[in-house]
C-alpha atoms as a PDB file:
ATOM      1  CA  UNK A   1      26.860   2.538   3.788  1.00  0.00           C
ATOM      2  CA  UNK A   2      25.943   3.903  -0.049  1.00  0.00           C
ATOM      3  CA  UNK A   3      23.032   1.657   0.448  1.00  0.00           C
ATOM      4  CA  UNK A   4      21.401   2.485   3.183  1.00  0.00           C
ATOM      5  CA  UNK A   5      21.592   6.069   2.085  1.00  0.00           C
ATOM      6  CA  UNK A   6      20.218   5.484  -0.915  1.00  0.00           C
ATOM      7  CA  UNK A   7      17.135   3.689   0.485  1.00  0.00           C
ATOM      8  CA  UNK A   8      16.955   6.816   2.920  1.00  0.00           C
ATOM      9  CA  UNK A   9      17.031   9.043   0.037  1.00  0.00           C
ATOM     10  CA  UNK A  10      14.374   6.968  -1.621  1.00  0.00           C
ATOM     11  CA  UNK A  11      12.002   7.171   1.143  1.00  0.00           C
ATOM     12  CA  UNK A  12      12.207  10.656   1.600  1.00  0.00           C
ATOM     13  CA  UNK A  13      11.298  11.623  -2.089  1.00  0.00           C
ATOM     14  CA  UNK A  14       8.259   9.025  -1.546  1.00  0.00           C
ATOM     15  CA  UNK A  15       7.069  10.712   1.893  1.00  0.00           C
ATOM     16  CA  UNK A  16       7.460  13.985   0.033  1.00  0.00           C
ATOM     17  CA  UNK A  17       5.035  12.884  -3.078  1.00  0.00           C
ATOM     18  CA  UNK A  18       2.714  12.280  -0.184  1.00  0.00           C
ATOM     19  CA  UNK A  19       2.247  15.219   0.684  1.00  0.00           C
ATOM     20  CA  UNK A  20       2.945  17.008  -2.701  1.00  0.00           C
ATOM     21  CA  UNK A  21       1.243  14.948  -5.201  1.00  0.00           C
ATOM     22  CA  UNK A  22      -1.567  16.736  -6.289  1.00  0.00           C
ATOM     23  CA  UNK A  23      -1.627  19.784  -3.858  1.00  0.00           C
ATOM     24  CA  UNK A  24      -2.942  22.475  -5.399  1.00  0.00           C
ATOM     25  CA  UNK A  25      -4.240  23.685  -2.338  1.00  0.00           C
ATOM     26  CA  UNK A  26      -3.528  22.919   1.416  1.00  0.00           C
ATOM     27  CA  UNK A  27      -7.151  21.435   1.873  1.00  0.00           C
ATOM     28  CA  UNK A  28      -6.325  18.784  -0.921  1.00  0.00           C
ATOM     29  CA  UNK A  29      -5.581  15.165  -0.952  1.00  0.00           C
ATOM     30  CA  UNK A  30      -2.525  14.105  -2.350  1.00  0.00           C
ATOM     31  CA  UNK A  31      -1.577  10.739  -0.386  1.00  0.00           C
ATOM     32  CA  UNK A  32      -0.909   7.029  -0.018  1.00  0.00           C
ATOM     33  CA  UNK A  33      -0.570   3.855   1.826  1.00  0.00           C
ATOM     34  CA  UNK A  34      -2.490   0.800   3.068  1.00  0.00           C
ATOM     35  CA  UNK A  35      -2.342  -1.190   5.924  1.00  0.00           C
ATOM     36  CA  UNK A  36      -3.701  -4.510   6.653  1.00  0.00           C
ATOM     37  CA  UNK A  37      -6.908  -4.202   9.543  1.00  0.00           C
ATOM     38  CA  UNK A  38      -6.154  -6.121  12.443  1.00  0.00           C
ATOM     39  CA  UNK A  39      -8.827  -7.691  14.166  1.00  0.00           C
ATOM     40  CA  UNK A  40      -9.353  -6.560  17.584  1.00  0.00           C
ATOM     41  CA  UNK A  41     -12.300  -7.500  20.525  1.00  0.00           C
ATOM     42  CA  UNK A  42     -15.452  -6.335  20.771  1.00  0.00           C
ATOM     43  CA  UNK A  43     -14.828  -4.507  23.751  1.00  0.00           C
ATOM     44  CA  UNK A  44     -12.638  -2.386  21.682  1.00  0.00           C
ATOM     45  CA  UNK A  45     -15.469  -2.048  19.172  1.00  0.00           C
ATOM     46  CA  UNK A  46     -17.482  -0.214  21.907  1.00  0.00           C
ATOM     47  CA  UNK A  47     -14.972   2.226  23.350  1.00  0.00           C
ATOM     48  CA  UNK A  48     -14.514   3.338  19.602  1.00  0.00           C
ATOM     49  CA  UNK A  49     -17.969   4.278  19.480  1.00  0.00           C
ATOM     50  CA  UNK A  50     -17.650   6.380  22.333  1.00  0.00           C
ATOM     51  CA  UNK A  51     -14.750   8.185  21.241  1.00  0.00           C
ATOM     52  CA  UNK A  52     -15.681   9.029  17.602  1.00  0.00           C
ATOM     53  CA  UNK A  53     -19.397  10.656  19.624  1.00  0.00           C
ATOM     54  CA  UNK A  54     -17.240  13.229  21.233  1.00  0.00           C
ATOM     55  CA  UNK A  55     -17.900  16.938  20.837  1.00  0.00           C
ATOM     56  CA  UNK A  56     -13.894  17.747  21.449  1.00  0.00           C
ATOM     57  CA  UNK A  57     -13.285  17.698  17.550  1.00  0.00           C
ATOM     58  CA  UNK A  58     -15.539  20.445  15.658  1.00  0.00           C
ATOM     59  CA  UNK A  59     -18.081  18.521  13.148  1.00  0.00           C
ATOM     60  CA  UNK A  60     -17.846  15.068  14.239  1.00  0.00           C
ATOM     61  CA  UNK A  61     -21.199  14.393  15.272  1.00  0.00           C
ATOM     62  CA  UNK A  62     -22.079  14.855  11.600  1.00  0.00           C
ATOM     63  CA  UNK A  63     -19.855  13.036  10.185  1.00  0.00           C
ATOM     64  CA  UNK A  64     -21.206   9.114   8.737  1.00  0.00           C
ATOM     65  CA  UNK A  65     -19.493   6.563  11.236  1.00  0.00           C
ATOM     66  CA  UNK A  66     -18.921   2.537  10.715  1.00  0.00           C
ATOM     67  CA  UNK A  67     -19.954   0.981  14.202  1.00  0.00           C
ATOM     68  CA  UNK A  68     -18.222  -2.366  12.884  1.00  0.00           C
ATOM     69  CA  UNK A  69     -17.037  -4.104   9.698  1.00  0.00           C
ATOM     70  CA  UNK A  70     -18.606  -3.724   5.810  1.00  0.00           C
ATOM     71  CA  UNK A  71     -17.391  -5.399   2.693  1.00  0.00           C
ATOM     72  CA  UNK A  72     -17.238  -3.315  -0.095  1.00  0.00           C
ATOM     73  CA  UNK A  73     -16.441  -4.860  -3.991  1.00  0.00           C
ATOM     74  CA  UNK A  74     -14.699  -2.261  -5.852  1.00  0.00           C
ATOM     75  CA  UNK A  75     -14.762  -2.938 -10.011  1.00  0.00           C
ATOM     76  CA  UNK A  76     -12.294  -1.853 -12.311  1.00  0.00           C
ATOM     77  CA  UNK A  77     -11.851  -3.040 -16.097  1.00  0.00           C
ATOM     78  CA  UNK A  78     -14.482  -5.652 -15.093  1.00  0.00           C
ATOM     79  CA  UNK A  79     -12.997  -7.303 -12.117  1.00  0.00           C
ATOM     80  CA  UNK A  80     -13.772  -7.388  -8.664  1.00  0.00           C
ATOM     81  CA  UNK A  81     -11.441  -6.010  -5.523  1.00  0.00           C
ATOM     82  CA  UNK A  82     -12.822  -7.054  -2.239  1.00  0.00           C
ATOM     83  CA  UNK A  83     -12.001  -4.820   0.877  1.00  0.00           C
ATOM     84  CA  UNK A  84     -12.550  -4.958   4.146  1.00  0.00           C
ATOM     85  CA  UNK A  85     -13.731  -1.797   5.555  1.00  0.00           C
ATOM     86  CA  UNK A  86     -12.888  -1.461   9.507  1.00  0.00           C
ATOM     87  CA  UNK A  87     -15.386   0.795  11.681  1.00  0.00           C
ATOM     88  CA  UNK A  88     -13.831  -1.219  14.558  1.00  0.00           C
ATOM     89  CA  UNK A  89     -10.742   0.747  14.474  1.00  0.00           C
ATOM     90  CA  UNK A  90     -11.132   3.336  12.147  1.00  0.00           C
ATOM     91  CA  UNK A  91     -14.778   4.386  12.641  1.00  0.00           C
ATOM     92  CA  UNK A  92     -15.141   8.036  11.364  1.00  0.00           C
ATOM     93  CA  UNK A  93     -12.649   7.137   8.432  1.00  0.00           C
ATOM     94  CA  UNK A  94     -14.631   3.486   7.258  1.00  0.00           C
ATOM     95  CA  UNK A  95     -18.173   5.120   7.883  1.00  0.00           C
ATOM     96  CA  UNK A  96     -16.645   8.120   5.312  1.00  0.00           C
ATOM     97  CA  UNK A  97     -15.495   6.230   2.704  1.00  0.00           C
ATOM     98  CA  UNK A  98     -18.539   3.688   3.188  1.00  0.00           C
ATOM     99  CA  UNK A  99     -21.314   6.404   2.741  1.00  0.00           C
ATOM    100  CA  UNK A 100     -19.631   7.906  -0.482  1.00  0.00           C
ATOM    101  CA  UNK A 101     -19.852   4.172  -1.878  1.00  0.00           C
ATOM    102  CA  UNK A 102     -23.438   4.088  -0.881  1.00  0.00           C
ATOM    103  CA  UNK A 103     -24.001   7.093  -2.656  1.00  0.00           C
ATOM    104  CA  UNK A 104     -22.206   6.015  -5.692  1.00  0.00           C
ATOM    105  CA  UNK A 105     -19.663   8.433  -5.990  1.00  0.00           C
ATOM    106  CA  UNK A 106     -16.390   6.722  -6.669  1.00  0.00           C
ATOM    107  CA  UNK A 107     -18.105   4.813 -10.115  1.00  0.00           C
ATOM    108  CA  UNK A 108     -16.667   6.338 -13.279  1.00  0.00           C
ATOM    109  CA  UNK A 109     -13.497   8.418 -10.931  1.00  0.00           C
ATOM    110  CA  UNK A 110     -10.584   7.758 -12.231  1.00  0.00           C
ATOM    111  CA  UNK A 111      -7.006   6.510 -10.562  1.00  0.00           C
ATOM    112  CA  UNK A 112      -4.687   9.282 -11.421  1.00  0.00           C
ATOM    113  CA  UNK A 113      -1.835   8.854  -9.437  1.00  0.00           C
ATOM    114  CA  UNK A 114      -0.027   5.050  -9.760  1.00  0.00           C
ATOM    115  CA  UNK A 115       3.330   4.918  -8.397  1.00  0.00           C
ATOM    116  CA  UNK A 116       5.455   1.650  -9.036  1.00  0.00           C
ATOM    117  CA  UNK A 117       9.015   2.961  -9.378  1.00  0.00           C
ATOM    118  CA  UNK A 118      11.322   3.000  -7.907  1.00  0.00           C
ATOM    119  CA  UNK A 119       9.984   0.520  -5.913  1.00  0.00           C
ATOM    120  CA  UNK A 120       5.894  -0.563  -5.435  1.00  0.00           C
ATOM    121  CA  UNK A 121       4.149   2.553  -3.647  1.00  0.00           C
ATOM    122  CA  UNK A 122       0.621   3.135  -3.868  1.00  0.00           C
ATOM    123  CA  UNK A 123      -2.510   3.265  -6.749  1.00  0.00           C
ATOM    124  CA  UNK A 124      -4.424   6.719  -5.736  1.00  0.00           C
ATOM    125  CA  UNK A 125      -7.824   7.807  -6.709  1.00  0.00           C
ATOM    126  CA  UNK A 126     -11.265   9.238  -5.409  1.00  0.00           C
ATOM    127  CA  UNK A 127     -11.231  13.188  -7.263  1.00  0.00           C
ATOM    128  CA  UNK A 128     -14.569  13.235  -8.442  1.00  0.00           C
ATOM    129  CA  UNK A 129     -13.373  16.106 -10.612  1.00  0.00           C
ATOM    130  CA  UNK A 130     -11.342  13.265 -12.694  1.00  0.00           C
ATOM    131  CA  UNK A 131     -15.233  12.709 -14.604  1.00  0.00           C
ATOM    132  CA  UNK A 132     -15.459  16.249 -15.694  1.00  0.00           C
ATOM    133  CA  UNK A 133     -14.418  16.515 -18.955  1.00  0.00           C
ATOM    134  CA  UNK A 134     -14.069  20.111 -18.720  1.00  0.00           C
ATOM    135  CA  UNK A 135     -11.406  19.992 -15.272  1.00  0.00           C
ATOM    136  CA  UNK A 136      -7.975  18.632 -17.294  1.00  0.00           C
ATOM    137  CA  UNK A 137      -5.684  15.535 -16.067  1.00  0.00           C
ATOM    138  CA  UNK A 138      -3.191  18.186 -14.665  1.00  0.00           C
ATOM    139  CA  UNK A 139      -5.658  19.546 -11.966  1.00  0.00           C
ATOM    140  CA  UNK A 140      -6.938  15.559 -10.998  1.00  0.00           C
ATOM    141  CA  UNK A 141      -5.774  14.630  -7.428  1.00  0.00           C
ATOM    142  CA  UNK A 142      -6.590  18.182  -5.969  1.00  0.00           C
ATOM    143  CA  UNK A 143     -10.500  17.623  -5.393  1.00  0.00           C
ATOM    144  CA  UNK A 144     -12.874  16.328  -2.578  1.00  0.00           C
ATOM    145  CA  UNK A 145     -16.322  15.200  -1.859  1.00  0.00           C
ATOM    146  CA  UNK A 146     -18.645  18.258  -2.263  1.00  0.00           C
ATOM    147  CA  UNK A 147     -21.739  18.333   0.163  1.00  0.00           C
ATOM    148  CA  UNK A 148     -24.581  18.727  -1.326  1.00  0.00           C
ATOM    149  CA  UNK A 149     -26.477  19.593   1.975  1.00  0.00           C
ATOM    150  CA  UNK A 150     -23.842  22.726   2.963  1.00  0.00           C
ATOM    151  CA  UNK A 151     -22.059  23.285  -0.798  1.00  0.00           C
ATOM    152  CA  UNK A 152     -19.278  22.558   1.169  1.00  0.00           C
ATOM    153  CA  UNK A 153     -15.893  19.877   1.043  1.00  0.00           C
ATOM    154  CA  UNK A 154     -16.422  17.112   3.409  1.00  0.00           C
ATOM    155  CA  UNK A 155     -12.966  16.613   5.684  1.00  0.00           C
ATOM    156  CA  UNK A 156     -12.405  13.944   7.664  1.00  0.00           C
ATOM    157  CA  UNK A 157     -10.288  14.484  10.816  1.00  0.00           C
ATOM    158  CA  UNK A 158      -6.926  12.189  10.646  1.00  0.00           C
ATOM    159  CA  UNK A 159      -7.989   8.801  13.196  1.00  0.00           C
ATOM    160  CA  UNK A 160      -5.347   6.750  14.111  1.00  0.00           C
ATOM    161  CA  UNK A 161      -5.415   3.758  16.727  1.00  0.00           C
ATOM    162  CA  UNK A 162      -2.729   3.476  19.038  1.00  0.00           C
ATOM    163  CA  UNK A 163      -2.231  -0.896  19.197  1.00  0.00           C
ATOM    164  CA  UNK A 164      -3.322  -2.309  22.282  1.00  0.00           C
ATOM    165  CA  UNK A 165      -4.940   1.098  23.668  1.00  0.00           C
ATOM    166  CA  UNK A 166      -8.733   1.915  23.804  1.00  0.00           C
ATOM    167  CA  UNK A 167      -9.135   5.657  22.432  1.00  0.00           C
ATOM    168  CA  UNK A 168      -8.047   6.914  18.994  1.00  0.00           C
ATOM    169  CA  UNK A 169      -6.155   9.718  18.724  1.00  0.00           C
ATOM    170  CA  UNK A 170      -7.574  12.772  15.987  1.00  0.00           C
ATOM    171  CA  UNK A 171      -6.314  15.101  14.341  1.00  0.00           C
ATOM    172  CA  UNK A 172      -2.487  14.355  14.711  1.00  0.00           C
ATOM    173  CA  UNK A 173      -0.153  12.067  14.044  1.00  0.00           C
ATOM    174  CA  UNK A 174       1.735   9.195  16.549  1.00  0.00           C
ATOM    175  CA  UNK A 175       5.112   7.779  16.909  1.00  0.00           C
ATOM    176  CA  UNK A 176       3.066   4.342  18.693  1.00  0.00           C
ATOM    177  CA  UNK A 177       2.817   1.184  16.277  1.00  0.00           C
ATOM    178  CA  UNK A 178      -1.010   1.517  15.210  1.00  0.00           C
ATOM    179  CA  UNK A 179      -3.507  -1.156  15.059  1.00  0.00           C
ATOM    180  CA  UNK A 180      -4.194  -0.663  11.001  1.00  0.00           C
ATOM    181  CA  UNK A 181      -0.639  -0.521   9.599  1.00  0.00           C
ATOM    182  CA  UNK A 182       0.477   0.050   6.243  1.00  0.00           C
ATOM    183  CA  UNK A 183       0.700  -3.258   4.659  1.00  0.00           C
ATOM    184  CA  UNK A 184       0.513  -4.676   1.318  1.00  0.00           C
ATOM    185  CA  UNK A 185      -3.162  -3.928   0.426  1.00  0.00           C
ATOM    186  CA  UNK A 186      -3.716  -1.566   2.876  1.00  0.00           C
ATOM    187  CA  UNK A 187      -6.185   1.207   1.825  1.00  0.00           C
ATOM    188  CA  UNK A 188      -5.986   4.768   3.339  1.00  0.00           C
ATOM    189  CA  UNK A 189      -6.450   8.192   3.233  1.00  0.00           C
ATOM    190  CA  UNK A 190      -4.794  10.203   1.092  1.00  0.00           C
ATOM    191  CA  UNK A 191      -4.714  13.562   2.359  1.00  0.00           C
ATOM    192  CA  UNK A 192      -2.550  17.039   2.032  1.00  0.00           C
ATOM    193  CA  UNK A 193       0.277  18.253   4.968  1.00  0.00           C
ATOM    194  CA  UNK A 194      -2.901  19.762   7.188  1.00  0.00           C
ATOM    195  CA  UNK A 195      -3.993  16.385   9.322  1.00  0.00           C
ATOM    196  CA  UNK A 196      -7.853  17.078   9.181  1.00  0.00           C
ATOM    197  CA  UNK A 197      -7.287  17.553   5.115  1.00  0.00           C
ATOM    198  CA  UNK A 198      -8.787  14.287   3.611  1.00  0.00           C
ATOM    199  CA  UNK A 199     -12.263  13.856   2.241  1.00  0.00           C
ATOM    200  CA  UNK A 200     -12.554  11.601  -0.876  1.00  0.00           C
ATOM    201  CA  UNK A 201      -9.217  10.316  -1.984  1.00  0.00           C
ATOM    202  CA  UNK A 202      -7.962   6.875  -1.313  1.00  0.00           C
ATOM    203  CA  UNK A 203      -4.886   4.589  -1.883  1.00  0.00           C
ATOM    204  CA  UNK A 204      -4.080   1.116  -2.142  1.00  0.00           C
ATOM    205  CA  UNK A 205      -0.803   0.529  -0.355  1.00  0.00           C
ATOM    206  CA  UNK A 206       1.461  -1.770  -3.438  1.00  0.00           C
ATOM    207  CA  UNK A 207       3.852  -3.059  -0.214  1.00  0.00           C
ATOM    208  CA  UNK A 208       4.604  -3.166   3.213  1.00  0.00           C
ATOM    209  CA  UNK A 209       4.654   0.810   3.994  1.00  0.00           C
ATOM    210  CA  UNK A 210       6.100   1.026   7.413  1.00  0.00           C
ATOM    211  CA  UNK A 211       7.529   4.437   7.395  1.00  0.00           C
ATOM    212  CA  UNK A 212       4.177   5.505   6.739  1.00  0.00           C
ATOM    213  CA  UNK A 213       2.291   4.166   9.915  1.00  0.00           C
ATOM    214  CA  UNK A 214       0.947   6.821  12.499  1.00  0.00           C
ATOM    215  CA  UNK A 215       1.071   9.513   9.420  1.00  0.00           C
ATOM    216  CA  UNK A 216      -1.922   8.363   7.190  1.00  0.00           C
ATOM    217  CA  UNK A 217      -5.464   6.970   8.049  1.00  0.00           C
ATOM    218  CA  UNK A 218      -5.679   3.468   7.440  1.00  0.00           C
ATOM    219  CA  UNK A 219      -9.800   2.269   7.548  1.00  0.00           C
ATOM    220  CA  UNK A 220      -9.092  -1.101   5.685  1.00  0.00           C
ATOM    221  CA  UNK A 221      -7.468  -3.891   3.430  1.00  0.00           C
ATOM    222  CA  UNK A 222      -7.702  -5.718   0.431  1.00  0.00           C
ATOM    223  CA  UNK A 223      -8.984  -9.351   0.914  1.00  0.00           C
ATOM    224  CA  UNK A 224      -9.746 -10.481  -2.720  1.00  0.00           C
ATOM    225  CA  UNK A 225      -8.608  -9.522  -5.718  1.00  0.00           C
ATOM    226  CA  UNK A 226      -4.841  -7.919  -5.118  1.00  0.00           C
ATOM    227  CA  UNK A 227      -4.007  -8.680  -8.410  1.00  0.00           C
ATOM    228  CA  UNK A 228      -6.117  -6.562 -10.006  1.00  0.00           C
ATOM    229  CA  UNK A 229      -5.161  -3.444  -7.788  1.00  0.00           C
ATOM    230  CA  UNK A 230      -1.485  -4.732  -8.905  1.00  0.00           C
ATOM    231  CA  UNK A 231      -2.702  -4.400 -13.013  1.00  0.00           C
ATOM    232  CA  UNK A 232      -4.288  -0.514 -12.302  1.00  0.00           C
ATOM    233  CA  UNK A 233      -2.698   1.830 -14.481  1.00  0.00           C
ATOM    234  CA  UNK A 234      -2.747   5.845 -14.120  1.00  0.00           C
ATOM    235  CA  UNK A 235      -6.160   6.806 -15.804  1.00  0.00           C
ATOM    236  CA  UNK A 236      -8.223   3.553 -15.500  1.00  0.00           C
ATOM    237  CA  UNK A 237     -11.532   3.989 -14.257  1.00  0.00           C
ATOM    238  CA  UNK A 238     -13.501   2.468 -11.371  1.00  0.00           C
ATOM    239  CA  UNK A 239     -16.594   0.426 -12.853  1.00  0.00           C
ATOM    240  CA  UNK A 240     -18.552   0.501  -9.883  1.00  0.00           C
ATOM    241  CA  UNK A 241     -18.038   0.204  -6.279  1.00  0.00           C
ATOM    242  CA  UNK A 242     -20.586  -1.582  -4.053  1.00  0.00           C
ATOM    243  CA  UNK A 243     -21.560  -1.988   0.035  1.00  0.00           C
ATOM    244  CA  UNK A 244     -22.197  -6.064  -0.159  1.00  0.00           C
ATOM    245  CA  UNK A 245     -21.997  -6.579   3.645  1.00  0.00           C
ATOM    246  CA  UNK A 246     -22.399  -4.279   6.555  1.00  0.00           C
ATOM    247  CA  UNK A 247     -24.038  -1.864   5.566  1.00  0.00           C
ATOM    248  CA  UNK A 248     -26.630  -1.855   8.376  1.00  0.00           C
ATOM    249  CA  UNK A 249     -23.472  -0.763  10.677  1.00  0.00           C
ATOM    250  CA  UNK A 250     -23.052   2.791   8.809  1.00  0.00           C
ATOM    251  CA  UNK A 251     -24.586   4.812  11.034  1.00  0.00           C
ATOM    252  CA  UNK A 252     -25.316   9.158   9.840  1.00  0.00           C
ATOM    253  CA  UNK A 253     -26.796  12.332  11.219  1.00  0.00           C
ATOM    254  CA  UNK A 254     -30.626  13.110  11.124  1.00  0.00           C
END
């Protein structure tokens, strides 16, 4: 019985550095997990399309979109992480993270938030205020992709696939098993208590992250290279990160 308890206990302090770490603000990121992207049929791919075009959730039609899959090779002390970036099932949240690559705004960011103990959690970065030398450590994990066409923070409403059902659910949070779950070398959103909150910041999942799944946006998983996300400490930089497939299927407003 002291067990279980204590693995309770530890779970809640780790749910509650979600949502803390690096909150300066209630628009901030501050999250982690990672699930691995299950494949799912092309008739799926279509009705995800569809959904992620409606007008129900405020901005979305100008938000960048993944109509499919890209393969993106992150670099970090001079080795290669593959991902696989799903617009299948996580359209709005892939063609997000897929158009900052393009733009090449994660090279040089730094990973300021690594969490191994008690127990593996997640390896967080994606502030681009962690390359301004004049914005110190302390303040790194509170920032977001800046807009350069409205001087504005991009958000990202939360997208989460119900498994085995055709729409995806915005903007809130479900008890269903998703299709992306939070499995070692998931990557996801990171993302402050508000569900619409998360623009830039990402986080490699370090283990199978169940308790997380229907909470944070999962848009992909680590096929190549694990070990090197394993070796990240706090404060290492990311080299580069390139689109080497897919990148026809990131689709953004005129």
């Amino acid at each position: 019985m002291r067990l279980k308890f204590s693995q309770f206990l530890v779970t809640l302090l780790m749910v509650g550095a979600l949502m803390l770490g690096g909150c300066a603000s209630e628009q901030v990121a501050s999250s982690d997990t990672s699930p691995t992207a299950t494949d799912s049929p092309k008739a799926t791919e279509a009705s995800a399309k569809t959904t992620t075009t409606s007008e129900s959730i405020p901005g979305m039609k100008d938000l960048p979109r993944l109509e499919g899959k890209a393969t993106v090779v992150m670099t970090v002390k001079g080795s290669p992480i593959t991902m696989e970036i799903d617009g299948t099932n996580a359209p709005i949240t892939a063609g997000n993270f897929v158009d900052l690559v393009q733009k090449g705004f994660y090279d040089g960011l730094v990973f300021h938030r690594v969490v191994r103990e008690p127990q593996p959690f997640v390896v967080q970065g994606g502030d681009p205020q962690s390359k301004d030398p004049k914005v110190p450590p302390s303040r790194w994990g509170t920032g977001g992709y800046i807009d350069p066409k409205t001087g504005n923070e991009r958000y990202v409403p939360l997208e989460i696939k119900p498994k085995g059902e055709e729409a995806i659910v915005y903007s809130k949070t479900i008890t269903k098993q998703p299709e992306l779950q939070h499995k070692q070398g998931a990557i996801a959103m990171a993302r402050s208590q508000s569900p619409d909150s998360a623009s830039s910041q990402f986080y490699f999942a370090l283990a199978d992250l169940a308790f997380l799944d229907g909470n944070y946006a999962v848009f992909g998983k680590v096929t190549e290279g694990f070990d090197v996300v394993n070796k990240i400490e706090q404060g290492d930089r990311i080299d580069s990160a390139k689109v080497t497939q897919g990148a026809e299927n990131l689709k953004t407003a005129q």
